[in-house]
Protein backbone atom coordinates (compact mmCIF):
# COMPACT_ATOMS: atom_id res chain seq x y z
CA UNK A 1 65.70 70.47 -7.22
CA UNK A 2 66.65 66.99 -5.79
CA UNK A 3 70.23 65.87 -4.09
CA UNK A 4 69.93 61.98 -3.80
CA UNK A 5 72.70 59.71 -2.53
CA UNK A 6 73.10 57.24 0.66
CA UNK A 7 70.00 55.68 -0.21
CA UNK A 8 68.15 58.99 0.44
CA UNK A 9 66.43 61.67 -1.47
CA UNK A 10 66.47 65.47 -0.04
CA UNK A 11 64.67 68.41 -1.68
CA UNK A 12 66.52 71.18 -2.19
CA UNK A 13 65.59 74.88 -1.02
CA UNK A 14 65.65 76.98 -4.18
CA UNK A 15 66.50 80.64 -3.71
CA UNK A 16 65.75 83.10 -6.68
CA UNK A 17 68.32 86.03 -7.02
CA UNK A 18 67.00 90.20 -6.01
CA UNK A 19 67.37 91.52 -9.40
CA UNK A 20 68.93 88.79 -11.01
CA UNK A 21 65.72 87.66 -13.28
CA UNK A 22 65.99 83.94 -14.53
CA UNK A 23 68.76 83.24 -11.92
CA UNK A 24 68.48 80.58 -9.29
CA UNK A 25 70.08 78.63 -6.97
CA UNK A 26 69.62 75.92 -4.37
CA UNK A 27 70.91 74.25 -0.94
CA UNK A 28 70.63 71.28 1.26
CA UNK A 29 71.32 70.74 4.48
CA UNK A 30 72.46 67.63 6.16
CA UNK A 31 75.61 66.43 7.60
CA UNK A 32 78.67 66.25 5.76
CA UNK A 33 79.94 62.98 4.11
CA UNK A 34 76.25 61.65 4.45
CA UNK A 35 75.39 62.05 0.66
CA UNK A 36 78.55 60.14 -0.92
CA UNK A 37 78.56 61.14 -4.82
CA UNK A 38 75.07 63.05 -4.50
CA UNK A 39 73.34 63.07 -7.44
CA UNK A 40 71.68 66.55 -8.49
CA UNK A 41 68.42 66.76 -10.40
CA UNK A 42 66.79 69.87 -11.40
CA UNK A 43 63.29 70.12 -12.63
CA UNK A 44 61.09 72.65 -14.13
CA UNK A 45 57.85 74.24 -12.73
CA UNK A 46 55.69 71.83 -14.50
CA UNK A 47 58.12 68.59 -12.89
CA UNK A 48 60.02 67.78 -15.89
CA UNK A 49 63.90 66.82 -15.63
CA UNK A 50 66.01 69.27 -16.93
CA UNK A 51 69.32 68.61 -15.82
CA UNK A 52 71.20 65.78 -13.80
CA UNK A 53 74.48 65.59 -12.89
């Protein structure tokens, strides 16, 4: 997982859920208001987009 915006590209820490098979989620960290209208892409294990919002 990507978060891209103000010219910059950070990868996201992705945090499976205990117990919670197939769930997933993800963070960034940065300062706030850096990443104006961040832009979200999530990829599979073998790279492949599949989602971007």
């Amino acid at each position: 997982m990507t978060v891209t915006g103000a010219g910059q590209t950070l990868e996201a820490q992705v945090v499976a859920l205990a117990g919670r098979p197939g769930y997933a989620t993800g963070y960034v960290w940065g300062a706030a208001g850096e990443l104006d209208e961040p832009i979200v892409t999530v990829y599979d294990a073998a790279g492949r987009v599949l989602a971007r919002y």
